[in-house]
C-alpha atoms as a PDB file:
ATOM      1  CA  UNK A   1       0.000   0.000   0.000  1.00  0.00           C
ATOM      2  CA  UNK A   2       1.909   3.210  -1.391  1.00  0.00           C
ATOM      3  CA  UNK A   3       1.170   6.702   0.896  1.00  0.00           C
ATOM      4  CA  UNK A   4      -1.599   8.177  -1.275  1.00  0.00           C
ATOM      5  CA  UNK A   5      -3.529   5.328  -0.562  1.00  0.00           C
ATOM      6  CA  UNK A   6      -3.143   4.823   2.669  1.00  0.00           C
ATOM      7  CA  UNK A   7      -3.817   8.127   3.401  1.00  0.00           C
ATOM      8  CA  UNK A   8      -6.989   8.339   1.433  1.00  0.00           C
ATOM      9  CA  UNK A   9      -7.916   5.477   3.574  1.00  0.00           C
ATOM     10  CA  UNK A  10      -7.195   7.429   6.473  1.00  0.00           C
ATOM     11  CA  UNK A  11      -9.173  10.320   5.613  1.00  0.00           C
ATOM     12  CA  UNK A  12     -12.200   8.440   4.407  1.00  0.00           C
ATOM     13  CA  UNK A  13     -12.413   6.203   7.837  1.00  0.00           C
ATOM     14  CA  UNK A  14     -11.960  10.146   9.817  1.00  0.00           C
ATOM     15  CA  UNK A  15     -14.455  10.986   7.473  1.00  0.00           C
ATOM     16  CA  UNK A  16     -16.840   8.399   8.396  1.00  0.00           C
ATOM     17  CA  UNK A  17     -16.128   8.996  11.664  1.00  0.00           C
ATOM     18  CA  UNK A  18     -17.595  13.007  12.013  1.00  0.00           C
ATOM     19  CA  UNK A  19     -20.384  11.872  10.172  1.00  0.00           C
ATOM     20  CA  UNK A  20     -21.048   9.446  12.857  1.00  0.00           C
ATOM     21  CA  UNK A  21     -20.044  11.461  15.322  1.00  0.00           C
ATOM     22  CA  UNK A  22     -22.557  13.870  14.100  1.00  0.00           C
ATOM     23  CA  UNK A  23     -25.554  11.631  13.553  1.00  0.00           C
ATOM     24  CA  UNK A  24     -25.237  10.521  17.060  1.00  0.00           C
ATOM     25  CA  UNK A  25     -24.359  14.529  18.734  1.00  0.00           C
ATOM     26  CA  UNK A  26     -28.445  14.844  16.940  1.00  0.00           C
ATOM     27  CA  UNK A  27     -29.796  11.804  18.636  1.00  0.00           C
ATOM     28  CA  UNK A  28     -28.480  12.000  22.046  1.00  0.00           C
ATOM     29  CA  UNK A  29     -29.732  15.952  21.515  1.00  0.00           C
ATOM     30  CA  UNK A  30     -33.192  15.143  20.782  1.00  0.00           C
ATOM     31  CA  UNK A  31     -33.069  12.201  23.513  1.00  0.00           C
ATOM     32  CA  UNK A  32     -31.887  14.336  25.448  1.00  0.00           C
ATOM     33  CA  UNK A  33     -34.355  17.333  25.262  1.00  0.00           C
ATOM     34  CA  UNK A  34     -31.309  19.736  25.283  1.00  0.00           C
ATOM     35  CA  UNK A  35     -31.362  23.024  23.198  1.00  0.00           C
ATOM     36  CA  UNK A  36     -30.599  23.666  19.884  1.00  0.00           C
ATOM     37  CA  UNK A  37     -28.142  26.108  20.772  1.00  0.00           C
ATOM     38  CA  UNK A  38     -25.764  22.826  23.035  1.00  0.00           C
ATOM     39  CA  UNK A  39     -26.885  20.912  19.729  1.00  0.00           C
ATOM     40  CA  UNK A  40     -24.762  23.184  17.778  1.00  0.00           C
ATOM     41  CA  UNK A  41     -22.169  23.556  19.884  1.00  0.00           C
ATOM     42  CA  UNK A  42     -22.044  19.644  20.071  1.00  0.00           C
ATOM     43  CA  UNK A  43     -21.700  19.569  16.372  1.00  0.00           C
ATOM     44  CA  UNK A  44     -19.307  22.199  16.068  1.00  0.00           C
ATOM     45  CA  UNK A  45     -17.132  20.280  18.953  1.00  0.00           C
ATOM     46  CA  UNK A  46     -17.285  17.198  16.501  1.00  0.00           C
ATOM     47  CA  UNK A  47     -16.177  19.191  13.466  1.00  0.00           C
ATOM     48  CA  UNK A  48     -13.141  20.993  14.947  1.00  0.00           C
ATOM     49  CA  UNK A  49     -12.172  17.288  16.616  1.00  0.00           C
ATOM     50  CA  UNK A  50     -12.387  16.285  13.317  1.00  0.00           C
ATOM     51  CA  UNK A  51     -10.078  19.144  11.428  1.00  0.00           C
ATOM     52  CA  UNK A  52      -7.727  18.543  15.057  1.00  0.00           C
ATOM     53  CA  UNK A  53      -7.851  14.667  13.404  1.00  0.00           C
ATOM     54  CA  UNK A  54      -7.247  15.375   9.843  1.00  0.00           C
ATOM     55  CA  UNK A  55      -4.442  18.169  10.963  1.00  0.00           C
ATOM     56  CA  UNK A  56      -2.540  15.501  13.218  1.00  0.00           C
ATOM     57  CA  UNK A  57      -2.443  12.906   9.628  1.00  0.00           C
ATOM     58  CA  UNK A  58      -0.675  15.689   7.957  1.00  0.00           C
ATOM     59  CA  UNK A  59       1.572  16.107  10.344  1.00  0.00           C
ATOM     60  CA  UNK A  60       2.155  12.608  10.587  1.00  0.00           C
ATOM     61  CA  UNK A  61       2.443  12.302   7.212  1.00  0.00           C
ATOM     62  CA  UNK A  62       4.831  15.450   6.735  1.00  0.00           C
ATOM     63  CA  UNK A  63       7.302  14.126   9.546  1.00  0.00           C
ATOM     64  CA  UNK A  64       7.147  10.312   7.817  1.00  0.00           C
ATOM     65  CA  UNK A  65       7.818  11.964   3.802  1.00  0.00           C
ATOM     66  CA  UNK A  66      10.920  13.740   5.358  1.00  0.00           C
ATOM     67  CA  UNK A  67      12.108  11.979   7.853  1.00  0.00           C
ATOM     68  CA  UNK A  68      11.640   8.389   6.263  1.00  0.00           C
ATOM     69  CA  UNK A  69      11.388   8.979   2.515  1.00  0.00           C
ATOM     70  CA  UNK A  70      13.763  11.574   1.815  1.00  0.00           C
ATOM     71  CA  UNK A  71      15.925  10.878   5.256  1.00  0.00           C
ATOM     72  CA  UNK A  72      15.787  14.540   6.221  1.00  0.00           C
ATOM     73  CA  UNK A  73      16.439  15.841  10.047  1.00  0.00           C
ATOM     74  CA  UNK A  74      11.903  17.123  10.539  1.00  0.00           C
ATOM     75  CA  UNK A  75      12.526  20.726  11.954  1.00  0.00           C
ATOM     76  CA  UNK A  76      10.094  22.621  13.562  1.00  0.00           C
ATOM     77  CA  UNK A  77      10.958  25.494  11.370  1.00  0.00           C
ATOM     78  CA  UNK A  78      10.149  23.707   8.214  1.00  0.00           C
ATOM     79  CA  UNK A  79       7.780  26.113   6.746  1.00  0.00           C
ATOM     80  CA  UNK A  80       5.357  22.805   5.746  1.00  0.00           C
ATOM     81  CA  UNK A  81       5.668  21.826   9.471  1.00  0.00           C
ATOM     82  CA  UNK A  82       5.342  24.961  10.612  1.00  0.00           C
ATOM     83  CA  UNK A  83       2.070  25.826   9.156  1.00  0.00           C
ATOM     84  CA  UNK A  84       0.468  23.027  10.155  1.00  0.00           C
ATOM     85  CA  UNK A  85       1.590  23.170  13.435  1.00  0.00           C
ATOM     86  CA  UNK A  86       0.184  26.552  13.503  1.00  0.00           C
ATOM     87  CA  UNK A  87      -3.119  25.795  11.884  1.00  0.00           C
ATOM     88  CA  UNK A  88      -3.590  22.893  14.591  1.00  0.00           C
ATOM     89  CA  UNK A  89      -3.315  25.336  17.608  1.00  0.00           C
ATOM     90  CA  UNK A  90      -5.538  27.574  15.964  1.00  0.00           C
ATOM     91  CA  UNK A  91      -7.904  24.937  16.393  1.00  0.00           C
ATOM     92  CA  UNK A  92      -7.067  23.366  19.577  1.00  0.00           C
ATOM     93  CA  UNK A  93      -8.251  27.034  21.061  1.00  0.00           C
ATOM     94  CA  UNK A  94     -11.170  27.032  18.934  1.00  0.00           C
ATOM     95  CA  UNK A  95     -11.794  23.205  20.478  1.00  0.00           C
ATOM     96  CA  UNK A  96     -11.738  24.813  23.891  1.00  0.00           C
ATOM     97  CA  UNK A  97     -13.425  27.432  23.824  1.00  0.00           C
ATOM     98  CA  UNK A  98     -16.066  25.310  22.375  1.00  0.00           C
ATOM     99  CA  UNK A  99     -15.863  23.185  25.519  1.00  0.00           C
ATOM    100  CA  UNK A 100     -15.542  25.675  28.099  1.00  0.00           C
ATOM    101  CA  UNK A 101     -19.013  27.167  26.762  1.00  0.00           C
ATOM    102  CA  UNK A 102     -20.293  23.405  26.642  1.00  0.00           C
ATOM    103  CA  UNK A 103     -19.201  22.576  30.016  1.00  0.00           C
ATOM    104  CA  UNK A 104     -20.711  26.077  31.450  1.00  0.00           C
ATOM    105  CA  UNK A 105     -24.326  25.033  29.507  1.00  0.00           C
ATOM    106  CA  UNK A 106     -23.860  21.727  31.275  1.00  0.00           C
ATOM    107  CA  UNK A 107     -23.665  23.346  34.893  1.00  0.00           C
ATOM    108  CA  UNK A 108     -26.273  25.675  34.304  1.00  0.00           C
ATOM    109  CA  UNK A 109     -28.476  22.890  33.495  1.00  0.00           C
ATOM    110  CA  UNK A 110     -27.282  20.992  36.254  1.00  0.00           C
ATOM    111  CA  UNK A 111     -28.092  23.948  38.869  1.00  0.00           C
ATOM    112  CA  UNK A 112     -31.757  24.438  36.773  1.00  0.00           C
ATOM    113  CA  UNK A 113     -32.570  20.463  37.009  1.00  0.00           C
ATOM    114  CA  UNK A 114     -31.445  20.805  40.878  1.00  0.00           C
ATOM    115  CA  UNK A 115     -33.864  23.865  41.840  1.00  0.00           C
ATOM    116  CA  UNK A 116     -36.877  21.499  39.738  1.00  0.00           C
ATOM    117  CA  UNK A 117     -35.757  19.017  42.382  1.00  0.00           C
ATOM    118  CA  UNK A 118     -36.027  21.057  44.692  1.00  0.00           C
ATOM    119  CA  UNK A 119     -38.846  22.722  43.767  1.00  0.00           C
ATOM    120  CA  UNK A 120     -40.910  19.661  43.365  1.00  0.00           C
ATOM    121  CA  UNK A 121     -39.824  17.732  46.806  1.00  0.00           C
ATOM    122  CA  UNK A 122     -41.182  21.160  48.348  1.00  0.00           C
ATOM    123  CA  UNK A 123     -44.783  20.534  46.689  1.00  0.00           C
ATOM    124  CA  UNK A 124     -44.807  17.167  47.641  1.00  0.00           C
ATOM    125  CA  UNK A 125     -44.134  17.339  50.888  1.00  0.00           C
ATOM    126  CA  UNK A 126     -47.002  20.148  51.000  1.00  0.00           C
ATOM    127  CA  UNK A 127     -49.739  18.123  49.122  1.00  0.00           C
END
């Protein structure tokens, strides 16, 4: 199997994957009852894991062609490995921002679902 191929493999089973990944974010959603708004940000999540996915391959892929193929010393300062490298933190802080807004959604629901609790033990106890 030469690179191209394998490769192309790669992509197509990441690809697969998001789309799953997505399909799934929708279902536990509507299971789920949460809002559209944690819907999108679930899907969003999904997508940039995805680019953070396909960005790592190239990299992978970069270090291999030099290192292996042409038996070159990888450098950091490459300009090939540099942009990548770049492009991949540009999502990684994209990625968590995404979760820290995810994870703040989550508590607030948390805190709203413990005040219903609440809420509905007091009526209880006064029926």
């Amino acid at each position: 199997m030469d690179k191209k191929e394998f490769y192309a493999k790669s992509e197509k089973i990441i690809n697969e994957t998001f789309e799953t990944m997505k399909k799934y974010a929708k279902v536990v959603a509507e299971k789920t009852g949460e809002a559209a708004h944690v819907t999108r940000l679930l899907i969003q999540k999904a997508a940039l894991e995805h680019q953070m996915a396909k960005s790592f391959s190239q990299l992978g892929s970069q270090v291999y062609q030099k290192a292996v193929r042409q038996g070159e010393m990888v450098s950091l300062a490459d300009p090939e490995v540099a942009k990548i490298i770049e492009e991949t933190k540009k999502i990684d802080t994209e990625l968590g921002q995404v979760e820290a807004v995810l994870e703040k959604e989550r508590k607030a629901r948390g805190v709203k679902e413990a005040k219903l609790k609440a809420v509905r033990k007091k009526t209880v106890k006064t029926s």
